[in-house]
C-alpha atoms as a PDB file:
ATOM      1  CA  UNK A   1     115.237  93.441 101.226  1.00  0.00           C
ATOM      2  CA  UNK A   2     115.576  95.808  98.137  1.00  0.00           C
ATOM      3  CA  UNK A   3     112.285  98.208  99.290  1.00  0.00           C
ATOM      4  CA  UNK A   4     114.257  98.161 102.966  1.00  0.00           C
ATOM      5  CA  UNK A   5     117.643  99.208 101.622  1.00  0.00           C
ATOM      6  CA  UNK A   6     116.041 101.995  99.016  1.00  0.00           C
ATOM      7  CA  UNK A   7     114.181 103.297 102.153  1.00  0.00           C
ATOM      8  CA  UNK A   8     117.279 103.749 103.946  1.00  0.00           C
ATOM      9  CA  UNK A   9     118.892 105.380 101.364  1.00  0.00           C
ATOM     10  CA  UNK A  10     115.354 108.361 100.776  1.00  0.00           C
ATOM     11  CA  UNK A  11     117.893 110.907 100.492  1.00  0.00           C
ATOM     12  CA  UNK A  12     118.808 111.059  97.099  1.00  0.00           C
ATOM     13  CA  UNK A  13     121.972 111.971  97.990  1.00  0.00           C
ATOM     14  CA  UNK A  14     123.284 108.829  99.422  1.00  0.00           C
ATOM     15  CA  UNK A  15     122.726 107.284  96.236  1.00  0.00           C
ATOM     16  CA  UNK A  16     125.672 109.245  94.724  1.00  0.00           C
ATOM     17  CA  UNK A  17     127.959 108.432  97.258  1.00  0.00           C
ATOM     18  CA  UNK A  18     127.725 105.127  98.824  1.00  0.00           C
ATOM     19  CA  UNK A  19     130.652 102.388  97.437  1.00  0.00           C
ATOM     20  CA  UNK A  20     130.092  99.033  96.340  1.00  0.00           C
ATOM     21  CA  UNK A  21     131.224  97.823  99.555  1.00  0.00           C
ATOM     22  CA  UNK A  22     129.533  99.869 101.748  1.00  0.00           C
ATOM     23  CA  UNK A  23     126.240  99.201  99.613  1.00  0.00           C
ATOM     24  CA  UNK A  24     126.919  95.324 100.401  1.00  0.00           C
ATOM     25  CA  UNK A  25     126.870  96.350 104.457  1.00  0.00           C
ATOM     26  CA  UNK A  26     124.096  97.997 103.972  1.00  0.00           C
ATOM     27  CA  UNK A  27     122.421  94.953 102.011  1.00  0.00           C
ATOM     28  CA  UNK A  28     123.421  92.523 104.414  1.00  0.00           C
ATOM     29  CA  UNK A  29     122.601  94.788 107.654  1.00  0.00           C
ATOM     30  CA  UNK A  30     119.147  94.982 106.517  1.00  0.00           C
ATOM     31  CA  UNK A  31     119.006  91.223 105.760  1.00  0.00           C
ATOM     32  CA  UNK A  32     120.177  90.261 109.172  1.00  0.00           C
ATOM     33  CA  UNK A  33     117.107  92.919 110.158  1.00  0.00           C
ATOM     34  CA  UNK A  34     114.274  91.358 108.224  1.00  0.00           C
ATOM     35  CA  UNK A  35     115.897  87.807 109.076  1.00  0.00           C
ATOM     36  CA  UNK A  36     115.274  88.340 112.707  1.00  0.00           C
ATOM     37  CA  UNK A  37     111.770  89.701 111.960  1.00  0.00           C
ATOM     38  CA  UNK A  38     110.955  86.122 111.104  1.00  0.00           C
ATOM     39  CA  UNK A  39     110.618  85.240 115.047  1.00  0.00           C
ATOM     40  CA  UNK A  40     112.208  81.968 115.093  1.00  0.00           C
ATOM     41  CA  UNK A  41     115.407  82.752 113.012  1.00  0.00           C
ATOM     42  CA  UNK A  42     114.226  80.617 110.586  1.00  0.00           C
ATOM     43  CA  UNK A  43     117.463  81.770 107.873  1.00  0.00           C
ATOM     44  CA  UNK A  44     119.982  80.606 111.257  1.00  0.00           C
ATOM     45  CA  UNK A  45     118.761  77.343 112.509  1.00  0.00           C
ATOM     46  CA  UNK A  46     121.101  75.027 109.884  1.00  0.00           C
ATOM     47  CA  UNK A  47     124.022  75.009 107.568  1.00  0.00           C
ATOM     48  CA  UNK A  48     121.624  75.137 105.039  1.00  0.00           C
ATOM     49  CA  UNK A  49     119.339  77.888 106.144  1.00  0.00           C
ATOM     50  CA  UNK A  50     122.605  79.593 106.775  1.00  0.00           C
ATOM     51  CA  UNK A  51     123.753  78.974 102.974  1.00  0.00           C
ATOM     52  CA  UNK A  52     120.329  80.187 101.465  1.00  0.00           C
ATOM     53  CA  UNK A  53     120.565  83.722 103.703  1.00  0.00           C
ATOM     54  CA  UNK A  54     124.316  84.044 101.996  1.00  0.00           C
ATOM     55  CA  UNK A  55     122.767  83.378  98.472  1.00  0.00           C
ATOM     56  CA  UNK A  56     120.127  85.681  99.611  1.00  0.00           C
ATOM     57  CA  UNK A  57     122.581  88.516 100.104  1.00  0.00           C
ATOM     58  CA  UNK A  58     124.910  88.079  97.804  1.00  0.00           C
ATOM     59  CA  UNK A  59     121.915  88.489  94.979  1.00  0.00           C
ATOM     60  CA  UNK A  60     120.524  91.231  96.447  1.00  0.00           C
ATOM     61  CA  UNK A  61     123.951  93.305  96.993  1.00  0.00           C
ATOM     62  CA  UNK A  62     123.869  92.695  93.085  1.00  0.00           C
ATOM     63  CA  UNK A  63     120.380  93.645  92.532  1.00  0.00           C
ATOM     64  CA  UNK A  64     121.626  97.117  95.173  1.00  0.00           C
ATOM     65  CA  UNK A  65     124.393  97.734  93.332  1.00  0.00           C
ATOM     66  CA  UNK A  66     122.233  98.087  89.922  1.00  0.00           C
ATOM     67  CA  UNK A  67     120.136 100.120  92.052  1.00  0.00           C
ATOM     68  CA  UNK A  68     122.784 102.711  92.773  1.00  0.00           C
ATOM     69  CA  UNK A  69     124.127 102.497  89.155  1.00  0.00           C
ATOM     70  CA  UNK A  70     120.226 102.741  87.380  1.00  0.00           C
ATOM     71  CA  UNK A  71     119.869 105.989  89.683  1.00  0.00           C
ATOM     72  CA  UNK A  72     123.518 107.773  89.249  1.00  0.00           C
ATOM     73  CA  UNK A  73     122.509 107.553  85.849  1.00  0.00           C
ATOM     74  CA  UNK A  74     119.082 108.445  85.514  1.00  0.00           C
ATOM     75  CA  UNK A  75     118.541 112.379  86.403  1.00  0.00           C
ATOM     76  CA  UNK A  76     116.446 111.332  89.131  1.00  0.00           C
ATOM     77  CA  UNK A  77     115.160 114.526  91.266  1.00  0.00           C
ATOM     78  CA  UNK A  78     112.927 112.218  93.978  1.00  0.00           C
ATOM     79  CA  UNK A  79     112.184 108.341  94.334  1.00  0.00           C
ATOM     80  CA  UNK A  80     109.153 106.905  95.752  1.00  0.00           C
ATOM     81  CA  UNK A  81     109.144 103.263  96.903  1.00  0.00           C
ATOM     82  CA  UNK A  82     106.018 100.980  97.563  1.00  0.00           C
ATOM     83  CA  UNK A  83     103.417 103.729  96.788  1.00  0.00           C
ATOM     84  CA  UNK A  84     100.114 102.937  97.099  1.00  0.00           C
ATOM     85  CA  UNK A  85      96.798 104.122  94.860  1.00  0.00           C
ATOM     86  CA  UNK A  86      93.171 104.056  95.881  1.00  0.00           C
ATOM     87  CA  UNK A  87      93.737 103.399  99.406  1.00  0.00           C
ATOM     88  CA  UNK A  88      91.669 105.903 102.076  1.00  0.00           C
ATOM     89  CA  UNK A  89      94.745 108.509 103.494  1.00  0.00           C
ATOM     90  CA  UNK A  90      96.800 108.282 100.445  1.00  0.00           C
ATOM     91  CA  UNK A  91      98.569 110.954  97.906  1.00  0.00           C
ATOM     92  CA  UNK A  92      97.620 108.643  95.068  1.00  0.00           C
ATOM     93  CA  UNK A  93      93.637 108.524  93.930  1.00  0.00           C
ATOM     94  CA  UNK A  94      92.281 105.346  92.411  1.00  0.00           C
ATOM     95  CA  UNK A  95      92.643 104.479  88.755  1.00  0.00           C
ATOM     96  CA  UNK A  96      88.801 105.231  87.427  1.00  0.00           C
ATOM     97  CA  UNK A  97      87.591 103.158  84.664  1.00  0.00           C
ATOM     98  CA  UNK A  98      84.213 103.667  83.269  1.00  0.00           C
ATOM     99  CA  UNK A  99      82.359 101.041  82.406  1.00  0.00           C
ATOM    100  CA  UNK A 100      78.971 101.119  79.660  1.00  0.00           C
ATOM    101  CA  UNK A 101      76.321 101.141  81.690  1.00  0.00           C
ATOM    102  CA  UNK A 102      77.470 104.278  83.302  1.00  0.00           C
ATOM    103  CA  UNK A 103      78.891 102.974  86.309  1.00  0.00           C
ATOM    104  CA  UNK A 104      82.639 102.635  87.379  1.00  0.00           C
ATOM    105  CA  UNK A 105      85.360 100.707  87.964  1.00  0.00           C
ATOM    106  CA  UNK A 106      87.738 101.921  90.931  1.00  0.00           C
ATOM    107  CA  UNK A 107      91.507 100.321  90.993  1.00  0.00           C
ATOM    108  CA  UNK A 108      93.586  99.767  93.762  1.00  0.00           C
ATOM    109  CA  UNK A 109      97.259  98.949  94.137  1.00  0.00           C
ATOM    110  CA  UNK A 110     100.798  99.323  94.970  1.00  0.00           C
ATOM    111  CA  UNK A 111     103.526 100.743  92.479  1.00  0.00           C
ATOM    112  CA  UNK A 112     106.927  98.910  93.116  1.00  0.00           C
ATOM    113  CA  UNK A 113     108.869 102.441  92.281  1.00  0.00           C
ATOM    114  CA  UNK A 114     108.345 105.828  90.811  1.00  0.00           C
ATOM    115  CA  UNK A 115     111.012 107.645  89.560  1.00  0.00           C
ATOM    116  CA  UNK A 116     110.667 111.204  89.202  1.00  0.00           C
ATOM    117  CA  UNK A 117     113.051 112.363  86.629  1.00  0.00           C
ATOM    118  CA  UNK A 118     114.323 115.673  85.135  1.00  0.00           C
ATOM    119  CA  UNK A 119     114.021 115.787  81.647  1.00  0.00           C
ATOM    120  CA  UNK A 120     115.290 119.588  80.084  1.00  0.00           C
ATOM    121  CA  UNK A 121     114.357 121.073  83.254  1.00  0.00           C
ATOM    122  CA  UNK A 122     110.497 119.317  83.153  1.00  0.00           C
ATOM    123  CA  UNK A 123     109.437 116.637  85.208  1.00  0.00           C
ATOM    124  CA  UNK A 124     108.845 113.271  84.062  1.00  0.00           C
ATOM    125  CA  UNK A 125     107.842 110.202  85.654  1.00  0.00           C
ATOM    126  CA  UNK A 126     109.153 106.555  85.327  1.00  0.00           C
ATOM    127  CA  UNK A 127     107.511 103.688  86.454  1.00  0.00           C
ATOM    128  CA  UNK A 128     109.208 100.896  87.525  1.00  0.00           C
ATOM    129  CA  UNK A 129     107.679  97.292  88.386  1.00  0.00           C
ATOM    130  CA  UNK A 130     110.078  94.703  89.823  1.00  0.00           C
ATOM    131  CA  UNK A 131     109.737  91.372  89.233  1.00  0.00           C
ATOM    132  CA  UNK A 132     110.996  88.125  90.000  1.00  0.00           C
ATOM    133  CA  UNK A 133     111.581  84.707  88.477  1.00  0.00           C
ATOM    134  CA  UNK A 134     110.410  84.238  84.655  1.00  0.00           C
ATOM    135  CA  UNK A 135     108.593  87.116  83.239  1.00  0.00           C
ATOM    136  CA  UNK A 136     108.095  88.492  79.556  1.00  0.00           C
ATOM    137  CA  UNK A 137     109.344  91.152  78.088  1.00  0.00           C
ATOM    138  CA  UNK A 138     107.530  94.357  77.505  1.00  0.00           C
ATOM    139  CA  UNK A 139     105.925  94.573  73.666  1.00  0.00           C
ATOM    140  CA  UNK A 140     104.153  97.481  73.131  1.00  0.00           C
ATOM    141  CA  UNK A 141     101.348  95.819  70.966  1.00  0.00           C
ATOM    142  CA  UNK A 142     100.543  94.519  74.519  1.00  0.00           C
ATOM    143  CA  UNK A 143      99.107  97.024  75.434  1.00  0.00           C
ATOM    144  CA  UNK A 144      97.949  98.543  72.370  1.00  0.00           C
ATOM    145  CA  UNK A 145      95.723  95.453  72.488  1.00  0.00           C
ATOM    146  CA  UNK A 146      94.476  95.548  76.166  1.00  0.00           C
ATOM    147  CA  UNK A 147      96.923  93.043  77.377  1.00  0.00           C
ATOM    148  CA  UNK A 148      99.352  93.174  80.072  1.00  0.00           C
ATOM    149  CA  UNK A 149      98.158  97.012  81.382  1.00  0.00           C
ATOM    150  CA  UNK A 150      99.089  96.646  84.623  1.00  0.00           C
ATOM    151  CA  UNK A 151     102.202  99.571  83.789  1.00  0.00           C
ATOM    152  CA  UNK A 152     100.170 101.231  81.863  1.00  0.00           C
ATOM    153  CA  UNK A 153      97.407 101.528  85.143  1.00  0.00           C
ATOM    154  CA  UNK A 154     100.034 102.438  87.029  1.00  0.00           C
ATOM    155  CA  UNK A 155     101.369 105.088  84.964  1.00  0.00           C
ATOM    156  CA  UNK A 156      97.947 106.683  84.758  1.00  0.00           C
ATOM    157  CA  UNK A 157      97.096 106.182  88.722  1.00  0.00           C
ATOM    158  CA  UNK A 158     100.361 108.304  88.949  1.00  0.00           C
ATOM    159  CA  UNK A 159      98.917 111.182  86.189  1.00  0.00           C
ATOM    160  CA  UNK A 160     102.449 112.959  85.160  1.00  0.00           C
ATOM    161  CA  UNK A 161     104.266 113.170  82.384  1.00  0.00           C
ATOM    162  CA  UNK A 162     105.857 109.457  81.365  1.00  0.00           C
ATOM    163  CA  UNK A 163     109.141 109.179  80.979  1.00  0.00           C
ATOM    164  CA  UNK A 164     108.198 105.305  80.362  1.00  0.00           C
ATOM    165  CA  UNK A 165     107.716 101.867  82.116  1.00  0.00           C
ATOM    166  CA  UNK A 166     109.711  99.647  82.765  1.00  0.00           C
ATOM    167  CA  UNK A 167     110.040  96.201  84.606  1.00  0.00           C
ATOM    168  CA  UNK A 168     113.475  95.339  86.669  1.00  0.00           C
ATOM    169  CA  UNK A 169     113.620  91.545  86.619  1.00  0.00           C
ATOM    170  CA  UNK A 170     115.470  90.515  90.023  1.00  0.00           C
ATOM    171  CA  UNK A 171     116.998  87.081  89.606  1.00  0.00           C
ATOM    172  CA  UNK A 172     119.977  84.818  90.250  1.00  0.00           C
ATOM    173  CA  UNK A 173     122.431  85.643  87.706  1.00  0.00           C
ATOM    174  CA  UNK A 174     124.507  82.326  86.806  1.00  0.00           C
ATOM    175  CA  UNK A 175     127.928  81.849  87.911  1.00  0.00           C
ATOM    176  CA  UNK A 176     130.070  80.697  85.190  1.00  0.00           C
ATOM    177  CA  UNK A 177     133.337  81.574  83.466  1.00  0.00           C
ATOM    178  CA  UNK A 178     131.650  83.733  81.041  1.00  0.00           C
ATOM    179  CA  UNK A 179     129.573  85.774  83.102  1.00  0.00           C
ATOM    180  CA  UNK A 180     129.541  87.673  85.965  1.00  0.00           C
ATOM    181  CA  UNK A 181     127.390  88.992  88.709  1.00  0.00           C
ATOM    182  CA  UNK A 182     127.169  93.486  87.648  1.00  0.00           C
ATOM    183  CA  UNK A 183     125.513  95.993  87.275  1.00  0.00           C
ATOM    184  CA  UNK A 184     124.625  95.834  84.073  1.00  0.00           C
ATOM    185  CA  UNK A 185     123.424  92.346  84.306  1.00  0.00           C
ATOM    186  CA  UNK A 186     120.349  94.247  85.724  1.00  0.00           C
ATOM    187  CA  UNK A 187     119.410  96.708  83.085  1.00  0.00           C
ATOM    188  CA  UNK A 188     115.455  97.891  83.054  1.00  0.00           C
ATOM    189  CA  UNK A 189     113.510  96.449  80.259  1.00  0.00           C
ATOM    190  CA  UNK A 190     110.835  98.687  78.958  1.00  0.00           C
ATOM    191  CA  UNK A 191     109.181 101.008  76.945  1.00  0.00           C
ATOM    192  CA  UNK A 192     110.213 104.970  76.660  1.00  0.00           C
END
């Protein structure tokens, strides 16, 4: 749902001038889309599907709305959603590792979203993985130690100037009396 809406909002533009409400329509629109996609309208055929498609949406209008916020604040000259590297027709080359006995190691894969940002008139690029359910935070003696580089290969399959990574954990915030469903609740955890 959230690579279908940022698709339909390319234009950079619409990012700075879509409401909260409209951003919702938008949300559930595409749902309702991708829902009928599924053939046999799997998210309509009980009460029950019908109550998981509303949770559905009203989590990802969230996740949309921190979308639209992360971008009105970030200086962002051009997104890219879903890009692929190392795949035959593509902008992006392969990640090339060389290995000791002289041969190579060629990576493939898809980056969730690149932000290209303006930073004093430069370009910079930020990398942005999303992820769902229960992940870890990013520690930079990760991958000063070889461990979790899967960023950092992104970041160099893209070969600008880093503005950082950065993962955007997409989850169902709790509903209590003390918290509530924003924005903020979504903030970008990474490394600059």
């Amino acid at each position: 749902c959230l690579m279908e809406f940022s698709r339909t909002m390319e234009d950079t533009k619409s990012w700075y001038g879509i409401s909260d409400e409209q951003c919702e329509i938008l949300v559930r629109k595409v749902l309702r889309e991708l829902a009928g996609e599924t053939g046999e309208n799997v998210f309509h055929s009980s009460a029950e599907a019908e109550f998981r498609l509303e949770r559905i949406a009203d989590i990802c209008s969230g996740v949309a709305r921190a979308l639209v916020q992360q971008v009105r604040k970030g200086n962002i000259i051009r997104m890219r959603f879903e890009e692929p590297f190392g795949y035959p027709g593509g902008i992006l080359p392969p990640v090339e590792i060389p290995l000791q006995n002289g041969k190579k190691v060629y990576l493939k894969g898809i980056i969730d979203r690149i932000d290209v940002l303006d930073v004093g008139g430069d370009e910079a690029v930020r990398i942005v993985d999303y992820k769902t359910g229960k992940s870890s935070n990013i520690d930079i003696e990760y991958f000063r130690s070889g461990y979790k580089l899967q960023l950092m290969v992104y970041m160099n399959a893209v070969n600008a100037r880093p503005a950082g990574v950065f993962h955007f954990r997409i989850r169902d915030l709790e509903h209590n009396a003390d918290t509530t469903n924003t924005p903020d609740s979504y903030k970008l955890e990474g490394i600059i």
